[in-house]
C-alpha atoms as a PDB file:
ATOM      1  CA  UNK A   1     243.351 205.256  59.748  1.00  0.00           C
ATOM      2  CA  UNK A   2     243.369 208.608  60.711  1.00  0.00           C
ATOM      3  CA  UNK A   3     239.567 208.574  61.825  1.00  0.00           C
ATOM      4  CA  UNK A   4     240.305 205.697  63.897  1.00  0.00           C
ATOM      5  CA  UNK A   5     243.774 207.648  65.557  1.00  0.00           C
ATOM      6  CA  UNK A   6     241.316 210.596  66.393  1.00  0.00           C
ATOM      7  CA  UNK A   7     238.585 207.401  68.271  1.00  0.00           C
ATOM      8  CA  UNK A   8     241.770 206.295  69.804  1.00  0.00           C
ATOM      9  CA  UNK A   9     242.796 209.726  70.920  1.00  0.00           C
ATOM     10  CA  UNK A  10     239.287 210.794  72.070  1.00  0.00           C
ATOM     11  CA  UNK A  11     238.824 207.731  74.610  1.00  0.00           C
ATOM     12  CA  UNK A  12     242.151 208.597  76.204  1.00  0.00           C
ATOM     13  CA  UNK A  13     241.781 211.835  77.160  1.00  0.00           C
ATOM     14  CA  UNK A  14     237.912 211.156  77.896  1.00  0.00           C
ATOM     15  CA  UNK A  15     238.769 207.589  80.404  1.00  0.00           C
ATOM     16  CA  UNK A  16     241.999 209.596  81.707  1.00  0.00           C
ATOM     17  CA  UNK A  17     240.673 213.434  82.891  1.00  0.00           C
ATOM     18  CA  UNK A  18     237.596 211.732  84.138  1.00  0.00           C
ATOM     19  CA  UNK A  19     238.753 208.762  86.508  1.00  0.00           C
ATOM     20  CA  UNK A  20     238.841 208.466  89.539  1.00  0.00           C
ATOM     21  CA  UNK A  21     240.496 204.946  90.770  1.00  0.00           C
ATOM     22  CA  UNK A  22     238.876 203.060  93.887  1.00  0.00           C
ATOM     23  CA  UNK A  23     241.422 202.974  96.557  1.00  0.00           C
ATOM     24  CA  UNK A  24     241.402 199.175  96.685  1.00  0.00           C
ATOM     25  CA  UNK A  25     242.808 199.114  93.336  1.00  0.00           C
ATOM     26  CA  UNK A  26     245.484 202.174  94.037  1.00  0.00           C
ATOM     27  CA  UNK A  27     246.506 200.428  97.189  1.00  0.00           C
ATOM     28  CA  UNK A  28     247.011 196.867  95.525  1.00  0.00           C
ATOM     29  CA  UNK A  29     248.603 198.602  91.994  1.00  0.00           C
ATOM     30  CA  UNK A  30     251.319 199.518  94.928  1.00  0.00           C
ATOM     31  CA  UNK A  31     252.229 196.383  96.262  1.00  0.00           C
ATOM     32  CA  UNK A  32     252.944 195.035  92.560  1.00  0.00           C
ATOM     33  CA  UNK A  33     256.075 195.240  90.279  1.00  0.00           C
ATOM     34  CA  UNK A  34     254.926 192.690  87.744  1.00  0.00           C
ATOM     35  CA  UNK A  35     252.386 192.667  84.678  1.00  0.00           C
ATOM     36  CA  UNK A  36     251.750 190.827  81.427  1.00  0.00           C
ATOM     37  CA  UNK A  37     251.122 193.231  78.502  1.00  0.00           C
ATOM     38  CA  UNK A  38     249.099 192.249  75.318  1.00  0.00           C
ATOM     39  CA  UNK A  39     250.018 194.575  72.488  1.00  0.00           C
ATOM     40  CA  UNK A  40     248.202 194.579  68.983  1.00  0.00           C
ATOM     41  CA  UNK A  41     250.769 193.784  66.539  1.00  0.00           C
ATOM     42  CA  UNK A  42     251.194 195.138  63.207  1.00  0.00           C
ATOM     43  CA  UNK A  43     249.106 192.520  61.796  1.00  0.00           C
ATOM     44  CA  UNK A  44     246.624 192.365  63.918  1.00  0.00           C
ATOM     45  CA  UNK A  45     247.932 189.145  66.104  1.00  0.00           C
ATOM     46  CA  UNK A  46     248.571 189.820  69.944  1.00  0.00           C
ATOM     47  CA  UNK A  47     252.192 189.624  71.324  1.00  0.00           C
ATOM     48  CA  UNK A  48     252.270 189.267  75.648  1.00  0.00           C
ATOM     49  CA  UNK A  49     254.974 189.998  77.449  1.00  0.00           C
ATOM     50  CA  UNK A  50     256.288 189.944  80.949  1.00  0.00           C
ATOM     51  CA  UNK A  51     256.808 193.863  81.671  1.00  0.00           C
ATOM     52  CA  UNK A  52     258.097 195.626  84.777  1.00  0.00           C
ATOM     53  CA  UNK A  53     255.561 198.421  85.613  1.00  0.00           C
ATOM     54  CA  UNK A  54     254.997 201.881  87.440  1.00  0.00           C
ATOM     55  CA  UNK A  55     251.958 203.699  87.205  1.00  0.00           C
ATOM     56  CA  UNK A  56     250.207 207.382  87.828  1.00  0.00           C
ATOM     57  CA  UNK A  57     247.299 208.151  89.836  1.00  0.00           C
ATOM     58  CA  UNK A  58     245.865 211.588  88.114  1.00  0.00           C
ATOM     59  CA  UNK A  59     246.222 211.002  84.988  1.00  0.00           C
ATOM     60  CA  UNK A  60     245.684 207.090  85.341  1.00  0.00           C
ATOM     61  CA  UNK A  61     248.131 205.555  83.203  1.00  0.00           C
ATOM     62  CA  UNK A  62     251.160 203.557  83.239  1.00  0.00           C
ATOM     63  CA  UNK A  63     254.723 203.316  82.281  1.00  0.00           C
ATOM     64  CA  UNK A  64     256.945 200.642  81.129  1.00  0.00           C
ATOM     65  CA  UNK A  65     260.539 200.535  79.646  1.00  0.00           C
ATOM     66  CA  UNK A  66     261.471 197.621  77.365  1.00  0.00           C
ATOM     67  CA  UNK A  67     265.131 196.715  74.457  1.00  0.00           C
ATOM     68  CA  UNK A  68     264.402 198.532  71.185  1.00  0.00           C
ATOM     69  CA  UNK A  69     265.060 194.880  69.683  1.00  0.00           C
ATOM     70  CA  UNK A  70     262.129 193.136  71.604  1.00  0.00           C
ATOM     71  CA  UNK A  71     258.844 192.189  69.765  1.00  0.00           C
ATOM     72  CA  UNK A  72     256.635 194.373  71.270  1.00  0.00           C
ATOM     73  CA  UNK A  73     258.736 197.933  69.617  1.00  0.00           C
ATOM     74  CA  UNK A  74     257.024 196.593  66.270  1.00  0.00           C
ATOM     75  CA  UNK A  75     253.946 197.888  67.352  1.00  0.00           C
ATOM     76  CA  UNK A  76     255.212 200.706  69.479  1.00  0.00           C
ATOM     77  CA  UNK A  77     257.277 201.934  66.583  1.00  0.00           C
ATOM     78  CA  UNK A  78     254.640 200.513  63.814  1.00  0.00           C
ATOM     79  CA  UNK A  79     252.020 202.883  64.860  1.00  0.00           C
ATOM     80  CA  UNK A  80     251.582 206.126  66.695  1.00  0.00           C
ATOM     81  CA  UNK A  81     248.931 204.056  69.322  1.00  0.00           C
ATOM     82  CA  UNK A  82     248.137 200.865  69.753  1.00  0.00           C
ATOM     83  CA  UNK A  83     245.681 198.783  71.554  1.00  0.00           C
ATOM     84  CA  UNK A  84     246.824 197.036  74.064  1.00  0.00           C
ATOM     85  CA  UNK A  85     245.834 194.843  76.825  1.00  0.00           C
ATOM     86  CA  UNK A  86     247.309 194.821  80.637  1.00  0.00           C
ATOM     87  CA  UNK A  87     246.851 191.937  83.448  1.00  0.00           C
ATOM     88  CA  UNK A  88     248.515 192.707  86.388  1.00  0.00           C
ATOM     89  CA  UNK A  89     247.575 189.729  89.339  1.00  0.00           C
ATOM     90  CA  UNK A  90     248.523 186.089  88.219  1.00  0.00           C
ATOM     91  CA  UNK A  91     249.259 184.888  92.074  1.00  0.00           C
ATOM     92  CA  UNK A  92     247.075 182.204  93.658  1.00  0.00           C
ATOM     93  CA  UNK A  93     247.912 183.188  96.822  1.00  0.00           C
ATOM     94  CA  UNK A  94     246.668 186.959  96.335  1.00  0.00           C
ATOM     95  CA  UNK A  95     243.738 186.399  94.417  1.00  0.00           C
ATOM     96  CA  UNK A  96     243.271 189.585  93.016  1.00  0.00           C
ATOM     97  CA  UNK A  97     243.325 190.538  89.421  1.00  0.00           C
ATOM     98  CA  UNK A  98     242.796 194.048  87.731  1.00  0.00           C
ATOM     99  CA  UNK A  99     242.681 193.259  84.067  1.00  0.00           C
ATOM    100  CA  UNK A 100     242.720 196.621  81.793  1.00  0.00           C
ATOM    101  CA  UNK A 101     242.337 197.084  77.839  1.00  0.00           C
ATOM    102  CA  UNK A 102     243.819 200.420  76.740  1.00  0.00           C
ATOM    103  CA  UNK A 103     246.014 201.970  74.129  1.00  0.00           C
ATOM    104  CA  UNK A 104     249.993 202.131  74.412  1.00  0.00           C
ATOM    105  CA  UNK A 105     252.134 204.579  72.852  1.00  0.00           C
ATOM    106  CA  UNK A 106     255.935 205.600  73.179  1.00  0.00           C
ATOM    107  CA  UNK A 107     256.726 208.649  75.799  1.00  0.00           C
ATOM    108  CA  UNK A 108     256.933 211.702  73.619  1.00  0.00           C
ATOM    109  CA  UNK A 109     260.211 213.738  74.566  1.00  0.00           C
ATOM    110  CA  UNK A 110     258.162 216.563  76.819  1.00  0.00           C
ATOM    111  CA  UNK A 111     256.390 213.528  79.271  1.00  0.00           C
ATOM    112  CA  UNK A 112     260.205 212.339  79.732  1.00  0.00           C
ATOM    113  CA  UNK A 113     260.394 213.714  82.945  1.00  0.00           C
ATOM    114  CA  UNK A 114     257.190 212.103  83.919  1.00  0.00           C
ATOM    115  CA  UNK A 115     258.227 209.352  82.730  1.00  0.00           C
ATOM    116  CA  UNK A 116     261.546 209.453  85.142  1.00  0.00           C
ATOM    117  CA  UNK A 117     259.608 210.468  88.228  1.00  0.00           C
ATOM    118  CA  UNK A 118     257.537 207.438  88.577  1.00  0.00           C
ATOM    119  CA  UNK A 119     259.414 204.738  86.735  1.00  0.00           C
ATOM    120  CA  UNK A 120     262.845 205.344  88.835  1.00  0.00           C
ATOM    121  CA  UNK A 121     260.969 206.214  92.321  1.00  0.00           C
ATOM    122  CA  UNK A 122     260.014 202.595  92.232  1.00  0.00           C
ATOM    123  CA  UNK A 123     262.962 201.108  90.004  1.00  0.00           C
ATOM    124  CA  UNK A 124     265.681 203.295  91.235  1.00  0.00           C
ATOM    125  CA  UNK A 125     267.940 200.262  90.231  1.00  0.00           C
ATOM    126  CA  UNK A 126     267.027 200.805  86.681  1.00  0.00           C
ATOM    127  CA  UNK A 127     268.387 204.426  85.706  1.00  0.00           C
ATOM    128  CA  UNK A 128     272.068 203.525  84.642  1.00  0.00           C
ATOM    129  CA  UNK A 129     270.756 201.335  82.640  1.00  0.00           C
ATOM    130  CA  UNK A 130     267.781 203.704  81.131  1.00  0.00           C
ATOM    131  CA  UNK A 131     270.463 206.225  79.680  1.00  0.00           C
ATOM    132  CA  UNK A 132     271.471 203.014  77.481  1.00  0.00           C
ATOM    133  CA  UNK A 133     269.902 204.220  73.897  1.00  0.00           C
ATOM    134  CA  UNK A 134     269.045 200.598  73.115  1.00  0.00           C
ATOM    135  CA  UNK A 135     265.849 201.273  75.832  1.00  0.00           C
ATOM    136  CA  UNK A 136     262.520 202.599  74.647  1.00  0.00           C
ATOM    137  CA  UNK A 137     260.160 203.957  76.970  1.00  0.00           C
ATOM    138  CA  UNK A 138     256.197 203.531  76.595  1.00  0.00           C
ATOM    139  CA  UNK A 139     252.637 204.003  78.076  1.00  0.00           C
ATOM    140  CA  UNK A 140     249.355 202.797  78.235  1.00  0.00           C
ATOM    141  CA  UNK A 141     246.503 204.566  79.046  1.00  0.00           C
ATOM    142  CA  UNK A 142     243.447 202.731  80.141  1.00  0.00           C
ATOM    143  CA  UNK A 143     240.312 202.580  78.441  1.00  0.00           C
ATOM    144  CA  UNK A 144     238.455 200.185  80.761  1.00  0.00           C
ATOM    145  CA  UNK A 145     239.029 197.920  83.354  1.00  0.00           C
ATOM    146  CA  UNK A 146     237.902 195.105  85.738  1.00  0.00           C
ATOM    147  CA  UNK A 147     238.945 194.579  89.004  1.00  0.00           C
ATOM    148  CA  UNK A 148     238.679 191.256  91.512  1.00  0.00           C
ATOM    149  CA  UNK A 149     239.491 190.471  94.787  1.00  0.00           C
ATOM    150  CA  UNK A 150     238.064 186.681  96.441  1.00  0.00           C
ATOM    151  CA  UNK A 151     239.684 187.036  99.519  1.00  0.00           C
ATOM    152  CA  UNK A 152     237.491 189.901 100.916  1.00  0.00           C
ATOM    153  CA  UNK A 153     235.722 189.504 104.340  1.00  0.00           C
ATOM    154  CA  UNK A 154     232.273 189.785 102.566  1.00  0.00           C
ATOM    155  CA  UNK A 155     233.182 187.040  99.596  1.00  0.00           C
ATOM    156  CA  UNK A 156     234.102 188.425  95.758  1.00  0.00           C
ATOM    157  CA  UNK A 157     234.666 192.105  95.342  1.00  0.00           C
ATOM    158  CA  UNK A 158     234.365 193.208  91.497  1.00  0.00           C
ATOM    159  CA  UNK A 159     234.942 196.543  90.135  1.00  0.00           C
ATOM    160  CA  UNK A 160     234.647 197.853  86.500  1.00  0.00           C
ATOM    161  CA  UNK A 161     234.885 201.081  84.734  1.00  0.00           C
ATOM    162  CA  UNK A 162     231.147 200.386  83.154  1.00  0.00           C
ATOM    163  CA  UNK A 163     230.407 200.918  87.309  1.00  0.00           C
ATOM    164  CA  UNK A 164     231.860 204.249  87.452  1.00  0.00           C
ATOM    165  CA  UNK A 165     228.495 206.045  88.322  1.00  0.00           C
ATOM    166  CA  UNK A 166     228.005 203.657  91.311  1.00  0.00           C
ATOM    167  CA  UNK A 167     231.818 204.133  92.965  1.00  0.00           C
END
């Protein structure tokens, strides 16, 4: 396990220093509140679940908030990462999709403030709430992704990390 932590590790920091995201993605992470996230439980099964979401530009990750009684804290709590998948873009009428696979991990106690900056910026309604101690606070961190948008003028746009070189 602890070869595979240090894999896990290694991608992160590799994907994260070295990305730069396209601005169509940025600009249409922005206009969205809502993903689903696919965690690996402790098993090995996948558990989805209907997450609010904020994200960070440099490094590119994102940041979630979820009850410490909720499925998905198995794995949060289970392991120090996790692999995890993230779909933000279900809506016919958008038709655009970014679909990422990553790992997730809980917010250590120094990225707290992090954590705060981006999370309550865009769910300012949330922070009463937050300081509830039933709350858990996580992240997922990107490994790869794929990106689609039909509706643009020149037909199917597709972006994917494997394309980095070309962006």
């Amino acid at each position: 396990m602890e070869k595979k932590s240090q894999t896990l590790s290694t991608l992160i920091i590799k994907f994260s220093k070295h990305i730069t995201m396209p601005k169509e993605i940025l600009g249409y992470l922005n206009t969205q509140r809502v993903g689903v996230i696919a965690l690996e439980m402790l098993d090995g099964s996948p558990h989805g679940a209907t997450v609010h979401f904020t994200h960070s530009e440099n490094p590119f990750v994102f940041y979630f908030e979820t009850y410490r009684e909720y499925r998905k804290c198995e794995a949060l709590f289970g392991k120090d990462k996790s692999r995890a998948t993230f779909v933000v873009g279900v809506n016919e009428t958008d038709m655009k999709t970014l679909q990422l696979d990553g790992i997730v991990e809980l917010i250590k106690p120094e990225e707290k403030e992090v954590y705060d900056k981006f999370y309550f910026d865009k769910f300012p309604e949330k922070l009463e709430k937050s300081k509830d101690p039933k709350f858990v606070f996580f992240k997922f961190t990107p490994t790869w992704w794929r990106f689609t948008d039909w509706k643009t003028p020149n037909g199917k746009l597709i972006l994917c990390s494997t394309d980095q070189s070309k962006l």
